[in-house]
N, C-alpha and C. Protein backbone atom coordinates (compact mmCIF):
# COMPACT_ATOMS: atom_id res chain seq x y z
N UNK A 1 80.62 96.26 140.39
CA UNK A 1 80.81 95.13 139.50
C UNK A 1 81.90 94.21 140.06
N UNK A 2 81.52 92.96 140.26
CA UNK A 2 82.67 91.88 140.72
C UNK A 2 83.78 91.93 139.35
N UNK A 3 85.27 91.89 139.41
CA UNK A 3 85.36 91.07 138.79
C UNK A 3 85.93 89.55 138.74
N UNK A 4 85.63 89.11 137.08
CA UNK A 4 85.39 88.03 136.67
C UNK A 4 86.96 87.29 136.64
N UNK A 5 87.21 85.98 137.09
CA UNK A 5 88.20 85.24 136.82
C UNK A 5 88.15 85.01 135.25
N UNK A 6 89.32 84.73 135.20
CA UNK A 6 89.69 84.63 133.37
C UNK A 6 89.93 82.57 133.40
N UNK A 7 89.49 82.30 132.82
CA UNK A 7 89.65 80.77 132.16
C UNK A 7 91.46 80.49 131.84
N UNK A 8 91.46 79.20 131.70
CA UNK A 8 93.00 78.95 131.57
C UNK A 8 93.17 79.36 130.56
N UNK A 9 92.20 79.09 129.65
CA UNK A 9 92.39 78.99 128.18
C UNK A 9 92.78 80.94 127.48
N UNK A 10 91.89 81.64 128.20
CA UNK A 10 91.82 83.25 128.10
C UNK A 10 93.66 83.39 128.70
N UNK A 11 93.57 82.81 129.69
CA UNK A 11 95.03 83.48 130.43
C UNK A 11 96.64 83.31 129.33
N UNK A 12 96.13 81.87 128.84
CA UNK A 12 97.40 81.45 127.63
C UNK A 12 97.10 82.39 126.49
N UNK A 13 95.85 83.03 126.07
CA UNK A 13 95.75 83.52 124.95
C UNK A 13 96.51 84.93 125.28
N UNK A 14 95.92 85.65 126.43
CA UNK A 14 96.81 87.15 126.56
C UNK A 14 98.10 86.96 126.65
N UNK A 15 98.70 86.00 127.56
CA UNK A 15 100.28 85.51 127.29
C UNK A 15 100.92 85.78 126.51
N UNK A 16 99.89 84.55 125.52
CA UNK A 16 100.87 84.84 123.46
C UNK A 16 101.11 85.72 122.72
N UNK A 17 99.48 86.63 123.14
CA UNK A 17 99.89 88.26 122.83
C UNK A 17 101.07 88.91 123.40
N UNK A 18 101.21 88.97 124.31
CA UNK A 18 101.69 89.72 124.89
C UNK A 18 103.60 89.27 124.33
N UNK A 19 103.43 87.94 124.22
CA UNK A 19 104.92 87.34 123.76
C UNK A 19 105.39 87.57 122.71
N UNK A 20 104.43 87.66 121.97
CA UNK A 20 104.57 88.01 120.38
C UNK A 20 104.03 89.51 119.87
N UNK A 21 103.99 90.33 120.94
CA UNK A 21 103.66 91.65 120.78
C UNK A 21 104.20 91.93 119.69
N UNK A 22 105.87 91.79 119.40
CA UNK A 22 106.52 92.47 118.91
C UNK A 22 106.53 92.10 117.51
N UNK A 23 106.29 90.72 117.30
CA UNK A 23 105.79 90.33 115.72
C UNK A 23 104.47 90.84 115.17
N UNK A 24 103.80 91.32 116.49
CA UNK A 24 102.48 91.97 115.66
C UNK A 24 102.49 93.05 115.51
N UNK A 25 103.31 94.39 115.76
CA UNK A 25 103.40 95.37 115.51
C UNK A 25 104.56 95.56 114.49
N UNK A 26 105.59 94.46 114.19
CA UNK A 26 106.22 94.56 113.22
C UNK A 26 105.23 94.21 111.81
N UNK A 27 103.96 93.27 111.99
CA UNK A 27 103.27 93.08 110.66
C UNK A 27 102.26 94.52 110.42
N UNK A 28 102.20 95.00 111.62
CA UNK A 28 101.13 96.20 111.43
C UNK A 28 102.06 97.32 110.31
N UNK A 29 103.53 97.52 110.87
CA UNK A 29 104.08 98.21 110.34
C UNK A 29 104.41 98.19 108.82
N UNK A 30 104.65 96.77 108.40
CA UNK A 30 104.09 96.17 106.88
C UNK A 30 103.03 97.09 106.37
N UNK A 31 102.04 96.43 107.05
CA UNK A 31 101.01 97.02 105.98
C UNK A 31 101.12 98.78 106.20
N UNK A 32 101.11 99.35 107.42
CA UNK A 32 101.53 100.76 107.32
C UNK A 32 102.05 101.25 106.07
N UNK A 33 103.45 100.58 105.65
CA UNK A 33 104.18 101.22 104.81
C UNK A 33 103.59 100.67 103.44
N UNK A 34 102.51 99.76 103.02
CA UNK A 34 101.63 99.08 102.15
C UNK A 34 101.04 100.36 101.76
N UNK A 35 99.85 100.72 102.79
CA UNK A 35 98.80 101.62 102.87
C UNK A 35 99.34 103.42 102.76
N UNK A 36 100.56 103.56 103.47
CA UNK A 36 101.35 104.68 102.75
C UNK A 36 101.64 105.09 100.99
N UNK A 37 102.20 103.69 100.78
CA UNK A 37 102.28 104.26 99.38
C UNK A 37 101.27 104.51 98.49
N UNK A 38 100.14 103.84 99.08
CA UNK A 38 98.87 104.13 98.59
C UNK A 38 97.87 105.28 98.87
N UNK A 39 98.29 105.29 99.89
CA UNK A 39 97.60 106.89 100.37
C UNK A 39 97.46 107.91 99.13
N UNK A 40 96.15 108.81 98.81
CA UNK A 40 96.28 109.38 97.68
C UNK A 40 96.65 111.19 98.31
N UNK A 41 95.41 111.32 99.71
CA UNK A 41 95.58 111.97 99.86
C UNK A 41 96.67 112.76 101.31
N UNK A 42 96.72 113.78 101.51
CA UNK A 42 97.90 114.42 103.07
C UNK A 42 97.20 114.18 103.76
N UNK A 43 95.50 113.88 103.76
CA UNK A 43 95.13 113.78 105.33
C UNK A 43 95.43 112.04 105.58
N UNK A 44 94.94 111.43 104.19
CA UNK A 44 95.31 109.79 104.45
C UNK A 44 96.88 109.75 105.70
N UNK A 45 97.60 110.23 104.56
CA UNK A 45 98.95 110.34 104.90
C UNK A 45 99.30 110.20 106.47
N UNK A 46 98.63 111.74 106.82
CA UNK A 46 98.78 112.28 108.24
C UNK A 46 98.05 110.82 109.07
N UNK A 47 97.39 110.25 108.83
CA UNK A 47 97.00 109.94 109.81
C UNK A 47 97.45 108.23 109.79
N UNK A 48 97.95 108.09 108.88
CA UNK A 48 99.08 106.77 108.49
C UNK A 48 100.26 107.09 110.00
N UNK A 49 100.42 107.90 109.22
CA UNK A 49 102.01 108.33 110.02
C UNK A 49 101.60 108.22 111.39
N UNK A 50 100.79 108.90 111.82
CA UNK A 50 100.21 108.64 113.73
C UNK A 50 100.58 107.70 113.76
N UNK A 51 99.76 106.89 113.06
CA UNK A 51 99.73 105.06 113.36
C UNK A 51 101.28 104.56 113.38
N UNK A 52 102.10 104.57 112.55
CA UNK A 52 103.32 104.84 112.00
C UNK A 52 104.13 105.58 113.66
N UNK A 53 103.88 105.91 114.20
CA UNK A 53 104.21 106.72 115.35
C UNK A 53 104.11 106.01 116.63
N UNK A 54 102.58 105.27 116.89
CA UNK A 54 102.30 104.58 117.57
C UNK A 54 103.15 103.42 117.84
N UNK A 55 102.98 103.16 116.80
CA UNK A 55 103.49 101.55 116.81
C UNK A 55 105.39 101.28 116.61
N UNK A 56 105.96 102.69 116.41
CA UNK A 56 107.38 102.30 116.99
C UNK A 56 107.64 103.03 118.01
N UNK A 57 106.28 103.93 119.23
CA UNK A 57 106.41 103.42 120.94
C UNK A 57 106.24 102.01 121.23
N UNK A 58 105.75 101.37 120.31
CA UNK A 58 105.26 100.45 121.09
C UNK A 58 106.35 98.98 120.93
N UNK A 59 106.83 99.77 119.84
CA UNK A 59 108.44 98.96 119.65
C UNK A 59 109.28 99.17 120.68
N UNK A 60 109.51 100.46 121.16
CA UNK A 60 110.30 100.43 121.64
C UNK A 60 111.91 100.96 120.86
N UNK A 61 111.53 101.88 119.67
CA UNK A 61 112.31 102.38 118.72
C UNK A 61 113.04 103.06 119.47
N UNK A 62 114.75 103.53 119.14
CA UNK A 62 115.25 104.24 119.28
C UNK A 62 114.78 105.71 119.04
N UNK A 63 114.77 106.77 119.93
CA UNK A 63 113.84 107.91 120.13
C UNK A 63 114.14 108.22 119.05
N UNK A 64 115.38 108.86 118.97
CA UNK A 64 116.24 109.36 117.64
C UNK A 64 115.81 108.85 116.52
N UNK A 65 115.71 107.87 116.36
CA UNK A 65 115.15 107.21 114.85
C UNK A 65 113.93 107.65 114.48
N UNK A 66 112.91 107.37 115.51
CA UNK A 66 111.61 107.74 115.49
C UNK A 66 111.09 109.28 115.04
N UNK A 67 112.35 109.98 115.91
CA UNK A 67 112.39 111.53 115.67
C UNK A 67 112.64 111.52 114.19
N UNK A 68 113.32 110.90 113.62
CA UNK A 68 113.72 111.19 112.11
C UNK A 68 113.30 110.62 111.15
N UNK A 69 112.73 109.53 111.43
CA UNK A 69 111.62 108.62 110.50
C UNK A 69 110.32 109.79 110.45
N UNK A 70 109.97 109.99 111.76
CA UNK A 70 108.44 111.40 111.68
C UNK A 70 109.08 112.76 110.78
N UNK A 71 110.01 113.39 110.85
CA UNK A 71 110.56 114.49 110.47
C UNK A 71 110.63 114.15 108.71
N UNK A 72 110.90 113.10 108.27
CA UNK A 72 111.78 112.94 107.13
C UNK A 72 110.37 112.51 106.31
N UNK A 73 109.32 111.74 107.33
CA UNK A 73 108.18 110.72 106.44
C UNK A 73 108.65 110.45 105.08
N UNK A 74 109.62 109.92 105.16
CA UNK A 74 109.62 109.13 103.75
C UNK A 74 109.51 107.59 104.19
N UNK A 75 108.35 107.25 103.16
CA UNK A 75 108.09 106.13 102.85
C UNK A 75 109.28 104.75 103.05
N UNK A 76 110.13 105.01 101.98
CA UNK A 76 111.23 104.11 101.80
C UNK A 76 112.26 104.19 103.29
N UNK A 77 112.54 105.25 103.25
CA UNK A 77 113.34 105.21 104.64
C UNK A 77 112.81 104.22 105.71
N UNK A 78 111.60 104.15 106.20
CA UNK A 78 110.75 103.64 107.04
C UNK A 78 110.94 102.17 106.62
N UNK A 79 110.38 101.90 105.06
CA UNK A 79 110.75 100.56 104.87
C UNK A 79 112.07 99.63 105.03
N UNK A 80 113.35 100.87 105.02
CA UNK A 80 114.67 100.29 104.91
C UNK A 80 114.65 99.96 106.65
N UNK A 81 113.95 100.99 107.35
CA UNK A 81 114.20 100.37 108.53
C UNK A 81 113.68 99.57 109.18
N UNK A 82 112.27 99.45 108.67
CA UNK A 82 111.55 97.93 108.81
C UNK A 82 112.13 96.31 108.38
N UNK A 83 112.96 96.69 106.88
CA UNK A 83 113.37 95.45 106.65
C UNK A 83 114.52 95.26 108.01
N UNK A 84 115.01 96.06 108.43
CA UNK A 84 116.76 96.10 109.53
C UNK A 84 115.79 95.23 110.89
N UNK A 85 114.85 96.08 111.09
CA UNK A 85 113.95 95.36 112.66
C UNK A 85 113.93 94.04 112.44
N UNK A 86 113.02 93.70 111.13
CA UNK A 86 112.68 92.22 110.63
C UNK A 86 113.46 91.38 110.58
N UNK A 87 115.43 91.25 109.81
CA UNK A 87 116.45 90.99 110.22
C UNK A 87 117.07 90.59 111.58
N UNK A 88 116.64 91.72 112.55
CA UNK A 88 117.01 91.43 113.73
C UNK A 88 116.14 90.77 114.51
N UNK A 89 114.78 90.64 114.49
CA UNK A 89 113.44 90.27 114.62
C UNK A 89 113.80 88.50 115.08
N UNK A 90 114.49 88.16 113.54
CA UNK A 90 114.07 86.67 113.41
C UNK A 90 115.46 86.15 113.98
């Protein structure tokens, strides 16, 4: 398979992603902690939290935090530290 050159227009779009990575995994994390409190059941839960896991590697979280945000899964905790990212964010 050759591959394909990307258009100007494709090349500015992965850019922006890529620039604003970090605002889009801070909104993912929103709704994370949305869809947490709603979760009815432990498997919902469990598999929130992965996601929840994912996405502060992909932050770039302090290990330690991460270690204790997964250990502790509380909801609110997570949110107190989402509002602190968002703070520092903007």
């Amino acid at each position: 398979m050759s591959k394909q050159e990307r258009t100007n227009y494709q090349k500015k779009v992965i850019s922006r992603y890529y620039e604003n990575l970090d605002t889009i995994t801070l909104t993912k994390l929103q709704e994370l902690v949305t869809e947490l409190y709603l979760a009815e059941t432990a498997a919902q839960k469990d598999r929130l939290w992965k996601r929840v896991e994912t996405a502060m590697v992909k932050m770039k979280v302090a290990p330690a935090v991460a270690r204790h945000l997964m250990a502790q899964k509380d909801v609110r905790l997570l949110a107190e530290n989402l509002n602190d990212w968002l703070k520092k964010a903007r």
